[in-house]
C-alpha atoms as a PDB file:
ATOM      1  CA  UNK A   1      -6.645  35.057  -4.121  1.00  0.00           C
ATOM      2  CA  UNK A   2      -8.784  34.495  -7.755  1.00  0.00           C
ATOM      3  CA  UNK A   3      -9.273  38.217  -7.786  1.00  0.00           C
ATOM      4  CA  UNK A   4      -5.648  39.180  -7.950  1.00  0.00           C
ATOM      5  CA  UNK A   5      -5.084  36.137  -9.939  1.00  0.00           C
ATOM      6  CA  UNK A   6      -7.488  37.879 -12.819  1.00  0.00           C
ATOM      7  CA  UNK A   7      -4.955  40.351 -13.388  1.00  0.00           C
ATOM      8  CA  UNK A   8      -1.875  38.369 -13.201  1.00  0.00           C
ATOM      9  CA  UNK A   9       0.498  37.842 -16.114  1.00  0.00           C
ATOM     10  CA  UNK A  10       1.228  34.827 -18.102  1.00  0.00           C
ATOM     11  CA  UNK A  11       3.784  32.290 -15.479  1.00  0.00           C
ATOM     12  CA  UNK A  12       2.514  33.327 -12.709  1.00  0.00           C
ATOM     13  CA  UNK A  13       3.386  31.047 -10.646  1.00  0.00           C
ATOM     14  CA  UNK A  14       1.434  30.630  -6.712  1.00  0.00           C
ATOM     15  CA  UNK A  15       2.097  27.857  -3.954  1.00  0.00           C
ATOM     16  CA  UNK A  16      -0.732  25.109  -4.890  1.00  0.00           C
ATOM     17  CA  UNK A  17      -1.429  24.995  -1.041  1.00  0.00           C
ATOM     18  CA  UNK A  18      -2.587  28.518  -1.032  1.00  0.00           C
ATOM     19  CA  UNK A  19      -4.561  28.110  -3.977  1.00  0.00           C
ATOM     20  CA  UNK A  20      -6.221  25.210  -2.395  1.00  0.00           C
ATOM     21  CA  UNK A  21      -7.002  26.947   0.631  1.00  0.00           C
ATOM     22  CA  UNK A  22      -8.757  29.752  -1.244  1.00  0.00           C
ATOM     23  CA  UNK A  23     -11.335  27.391  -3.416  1.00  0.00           C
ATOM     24  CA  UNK A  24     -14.652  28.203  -2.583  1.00  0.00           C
ATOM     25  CA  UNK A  25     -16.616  25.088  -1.597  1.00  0.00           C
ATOM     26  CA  UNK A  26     -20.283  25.076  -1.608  1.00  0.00           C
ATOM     27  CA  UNK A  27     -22.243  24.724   1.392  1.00  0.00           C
ATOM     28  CA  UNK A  28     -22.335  21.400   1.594  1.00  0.00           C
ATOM     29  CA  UNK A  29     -18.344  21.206   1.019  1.00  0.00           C
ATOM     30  CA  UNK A  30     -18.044  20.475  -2.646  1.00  0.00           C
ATOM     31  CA  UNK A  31     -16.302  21.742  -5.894  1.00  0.00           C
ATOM     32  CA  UNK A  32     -18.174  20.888  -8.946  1.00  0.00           C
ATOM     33  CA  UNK A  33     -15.712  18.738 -11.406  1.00  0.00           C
ATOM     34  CA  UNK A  34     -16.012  18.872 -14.712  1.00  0.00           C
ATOM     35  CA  UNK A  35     -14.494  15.644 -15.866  1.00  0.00           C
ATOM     36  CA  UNK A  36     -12.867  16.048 -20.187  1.00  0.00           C
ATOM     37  CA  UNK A  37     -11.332  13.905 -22.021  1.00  0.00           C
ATOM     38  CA  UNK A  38      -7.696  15.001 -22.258  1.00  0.00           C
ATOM     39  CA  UNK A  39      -6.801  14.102 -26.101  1.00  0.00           C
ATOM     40  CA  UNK A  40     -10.461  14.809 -28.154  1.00  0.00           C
ATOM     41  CA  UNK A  41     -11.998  17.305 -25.858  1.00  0.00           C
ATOM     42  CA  UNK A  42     -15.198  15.703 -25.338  1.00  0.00           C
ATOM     43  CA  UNK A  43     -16.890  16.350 -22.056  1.00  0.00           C
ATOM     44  CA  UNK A  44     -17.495  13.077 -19.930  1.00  0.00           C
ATOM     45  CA  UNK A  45     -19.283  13.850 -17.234  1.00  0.00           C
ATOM     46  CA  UNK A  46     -20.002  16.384 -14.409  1.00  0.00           C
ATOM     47  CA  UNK A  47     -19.775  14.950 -10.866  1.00  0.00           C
ATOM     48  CA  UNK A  48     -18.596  16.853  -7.444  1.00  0.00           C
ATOM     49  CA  UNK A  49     -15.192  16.711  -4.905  1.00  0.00           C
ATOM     50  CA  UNK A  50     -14.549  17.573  -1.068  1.00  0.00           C
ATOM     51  CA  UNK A  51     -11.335  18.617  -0.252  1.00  0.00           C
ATOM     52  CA  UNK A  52     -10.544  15.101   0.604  1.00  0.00           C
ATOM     53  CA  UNK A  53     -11.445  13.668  -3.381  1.00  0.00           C
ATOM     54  CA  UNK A  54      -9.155  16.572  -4.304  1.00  0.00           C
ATOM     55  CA  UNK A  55      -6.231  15.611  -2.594  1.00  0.00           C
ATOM     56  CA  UNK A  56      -6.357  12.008  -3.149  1.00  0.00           C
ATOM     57  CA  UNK A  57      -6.771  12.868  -6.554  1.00  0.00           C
ATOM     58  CA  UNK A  58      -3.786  15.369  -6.624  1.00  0.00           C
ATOM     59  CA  UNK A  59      -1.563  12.633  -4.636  1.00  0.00           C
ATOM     60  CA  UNK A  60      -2.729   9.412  -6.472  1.00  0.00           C
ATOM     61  CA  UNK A  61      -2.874  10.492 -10.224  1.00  0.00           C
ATOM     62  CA  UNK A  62      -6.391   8.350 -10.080  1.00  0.00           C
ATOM     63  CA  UNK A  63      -9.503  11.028 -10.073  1.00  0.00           C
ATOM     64  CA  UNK A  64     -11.874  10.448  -6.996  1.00  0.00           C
ATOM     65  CA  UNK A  65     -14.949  12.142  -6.434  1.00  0.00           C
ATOM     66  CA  UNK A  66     -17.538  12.451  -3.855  1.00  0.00           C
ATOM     67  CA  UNK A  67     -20.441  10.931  -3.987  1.00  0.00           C
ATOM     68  CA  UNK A  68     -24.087  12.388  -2.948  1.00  0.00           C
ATOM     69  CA  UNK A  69     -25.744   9.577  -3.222  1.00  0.00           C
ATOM     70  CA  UNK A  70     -23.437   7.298  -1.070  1.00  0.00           C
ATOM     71  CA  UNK A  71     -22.156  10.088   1.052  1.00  0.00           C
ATOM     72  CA  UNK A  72     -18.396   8.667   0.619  1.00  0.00           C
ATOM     73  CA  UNK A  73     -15.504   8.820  -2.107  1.00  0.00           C
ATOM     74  CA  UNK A  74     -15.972   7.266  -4.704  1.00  0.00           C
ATOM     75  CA  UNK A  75     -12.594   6.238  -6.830  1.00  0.00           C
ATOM     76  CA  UNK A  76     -13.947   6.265 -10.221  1.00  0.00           C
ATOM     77  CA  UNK A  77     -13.651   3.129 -11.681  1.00  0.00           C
ATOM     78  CA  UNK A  78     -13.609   1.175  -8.395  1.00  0.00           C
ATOM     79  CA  UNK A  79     -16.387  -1.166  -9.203  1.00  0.00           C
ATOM     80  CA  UNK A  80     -17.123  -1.165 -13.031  1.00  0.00           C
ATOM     81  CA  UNK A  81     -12.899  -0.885 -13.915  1.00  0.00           C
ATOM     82  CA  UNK A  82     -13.842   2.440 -15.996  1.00  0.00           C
ATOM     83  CA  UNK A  83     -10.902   4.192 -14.802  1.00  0.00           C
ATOM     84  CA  UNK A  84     -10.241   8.135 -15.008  1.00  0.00           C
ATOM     85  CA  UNK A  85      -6.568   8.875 -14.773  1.00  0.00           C
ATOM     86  CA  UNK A  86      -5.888  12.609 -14.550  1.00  0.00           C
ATOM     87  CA  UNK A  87      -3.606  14.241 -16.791  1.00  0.00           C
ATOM     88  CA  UNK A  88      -3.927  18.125 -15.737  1.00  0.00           C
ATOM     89  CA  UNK A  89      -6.231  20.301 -13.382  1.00  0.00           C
ATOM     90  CA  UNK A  90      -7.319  23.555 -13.868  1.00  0.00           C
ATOM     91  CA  UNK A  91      -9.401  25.738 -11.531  1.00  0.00           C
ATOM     92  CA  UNK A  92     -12.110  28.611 -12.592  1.00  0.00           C
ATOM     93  CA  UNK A  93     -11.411  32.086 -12.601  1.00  0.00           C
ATOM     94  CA  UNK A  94     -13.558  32.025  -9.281  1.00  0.00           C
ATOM     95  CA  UNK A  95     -12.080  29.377  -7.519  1.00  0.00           C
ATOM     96  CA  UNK A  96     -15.757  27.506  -7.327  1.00  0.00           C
ATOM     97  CA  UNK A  97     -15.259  25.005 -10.391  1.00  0.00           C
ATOM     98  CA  UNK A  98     -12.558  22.507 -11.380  1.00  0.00           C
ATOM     99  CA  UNK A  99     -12.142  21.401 -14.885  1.00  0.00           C
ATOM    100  CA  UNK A 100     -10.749  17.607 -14.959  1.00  0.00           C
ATOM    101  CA  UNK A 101      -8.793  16.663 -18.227  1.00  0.00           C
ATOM    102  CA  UNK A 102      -8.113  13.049 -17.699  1.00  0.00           C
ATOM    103  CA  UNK A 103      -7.445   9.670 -19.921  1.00  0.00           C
ATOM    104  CA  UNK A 104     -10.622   7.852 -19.176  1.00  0.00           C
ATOM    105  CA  UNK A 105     -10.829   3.802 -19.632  1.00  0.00           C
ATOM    106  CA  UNK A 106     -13.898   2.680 -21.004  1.00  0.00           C
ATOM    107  CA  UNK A 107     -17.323   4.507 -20.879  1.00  0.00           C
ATOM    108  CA  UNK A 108     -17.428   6.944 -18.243  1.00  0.00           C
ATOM    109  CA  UNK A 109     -21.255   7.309 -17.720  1.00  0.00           C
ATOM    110  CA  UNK A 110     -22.774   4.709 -15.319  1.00  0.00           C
ATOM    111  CA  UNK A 111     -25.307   3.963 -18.129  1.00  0.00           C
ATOM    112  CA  UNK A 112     -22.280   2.126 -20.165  1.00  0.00           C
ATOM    113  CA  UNK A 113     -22.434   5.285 -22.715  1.00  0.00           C
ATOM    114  CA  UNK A 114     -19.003   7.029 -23.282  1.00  0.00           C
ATOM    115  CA  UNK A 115     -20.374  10.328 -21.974  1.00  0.00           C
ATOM    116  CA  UNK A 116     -23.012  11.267 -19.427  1.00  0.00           C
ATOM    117  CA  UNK A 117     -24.520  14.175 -21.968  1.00  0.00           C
ATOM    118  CA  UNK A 118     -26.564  11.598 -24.403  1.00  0.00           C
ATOM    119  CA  UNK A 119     -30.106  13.336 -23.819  1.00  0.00           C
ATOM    120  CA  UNK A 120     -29.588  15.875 -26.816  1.00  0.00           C
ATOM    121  CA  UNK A 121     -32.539  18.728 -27.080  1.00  0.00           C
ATOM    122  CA  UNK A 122     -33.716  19.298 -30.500  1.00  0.00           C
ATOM    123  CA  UNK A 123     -36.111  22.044 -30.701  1.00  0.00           C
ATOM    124  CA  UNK A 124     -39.096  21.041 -28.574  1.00  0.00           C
ATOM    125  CA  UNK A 125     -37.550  17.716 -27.945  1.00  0.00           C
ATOM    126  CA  UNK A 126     -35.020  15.421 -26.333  1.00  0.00           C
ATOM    127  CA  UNK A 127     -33.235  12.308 -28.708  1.00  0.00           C
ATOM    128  CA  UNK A 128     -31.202  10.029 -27.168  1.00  0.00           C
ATOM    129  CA  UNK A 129     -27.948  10.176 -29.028  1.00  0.00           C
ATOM    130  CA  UNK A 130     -26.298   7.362 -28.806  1.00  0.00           C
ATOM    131  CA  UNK A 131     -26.568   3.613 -27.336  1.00  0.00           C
ATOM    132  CA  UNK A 132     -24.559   2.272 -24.317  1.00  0.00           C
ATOM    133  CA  UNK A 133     -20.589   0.661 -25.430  1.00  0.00           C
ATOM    134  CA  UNK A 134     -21.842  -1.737 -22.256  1.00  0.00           C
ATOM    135  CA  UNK A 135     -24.473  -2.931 -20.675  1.00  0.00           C
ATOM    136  CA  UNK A 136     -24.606  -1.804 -17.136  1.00  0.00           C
ATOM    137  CA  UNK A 137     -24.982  -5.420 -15.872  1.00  0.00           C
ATOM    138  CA  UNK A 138     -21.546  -6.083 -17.034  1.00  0.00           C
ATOM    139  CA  UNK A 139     -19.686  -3.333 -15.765  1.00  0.00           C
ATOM    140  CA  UNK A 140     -21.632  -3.649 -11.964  1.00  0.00           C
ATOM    141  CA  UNK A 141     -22.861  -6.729 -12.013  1.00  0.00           C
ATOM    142  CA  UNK A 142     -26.405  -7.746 -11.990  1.00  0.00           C
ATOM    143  CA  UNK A 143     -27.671  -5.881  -8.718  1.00  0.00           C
ATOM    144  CA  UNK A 144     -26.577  -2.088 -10.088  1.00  0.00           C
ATOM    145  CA  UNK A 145     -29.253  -0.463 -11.555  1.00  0.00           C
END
């Protein structure tokens, strides 16, 4: 499917179910999700989907991921209120990587920054770029570290 897509004109158009069924998942079942903000550009965050964050996301307008660490979806925004609203999808010329431009509320990194990227690398080394908008207390509560 991606292969003949590389050499497709402009408005091609292909049935979104077939182009689903061609992504290529990783082994454990997840797309890579590269989450931007829709109206500056600035890249939020990285995190990953299953074929069930995908299509919850594609039906509900409201980006949900998967998450590794709780081995479940996770609706961003369900417990801090940082909400990600998608505004348009696109998919890697490979069909391995999806590239999220959405309207995020509030920071998006679980830090309380507005981005996850804050480590910067200068040279030999790493500055911390910018302070949390929130503390993470407030947006989880006192037991989220």
């Amino acid at each position: 499917m991606f292969k003949q897509l590389e050499t497709a004109p402009a408005g091609t158009i292909v049935v979104l179910s077939e182009v689903l069924a061609a992504l290529r998942f990783n082994a454990d079942g997840l797309l890579p999700a590269i989450a931007q903000q829709h109206d500056t550009g600035e890249v939020l965050m990285l995190a990953w989907m299953n074929r069930e964050a995908l299509a919850e996301t594609l039906a509900t307008g409201r980006v949900c991921y998967w998450s590794r660490s709780r081995k479940g979806l996770w609706r961003k925004g369900e417990t801090s209120g940082q909400v990600q609203k998608l505004v348009s999808m696109a998919i890697d010329c490979d069909g391995d990587t999806l590239l999220l431009k959405v309207d995020q509320q509030g920071p998006a990194c679980h830090t309380g920054r507005r981005d996850c990227f804050y480590n910067r690398v200068d040279g030999d080394h790493v500055t911390v770029a910018c302070d949390p908008l929130v503390s993470p207390e407030t947006l989880y509560g006192k037991d989220k570290k």
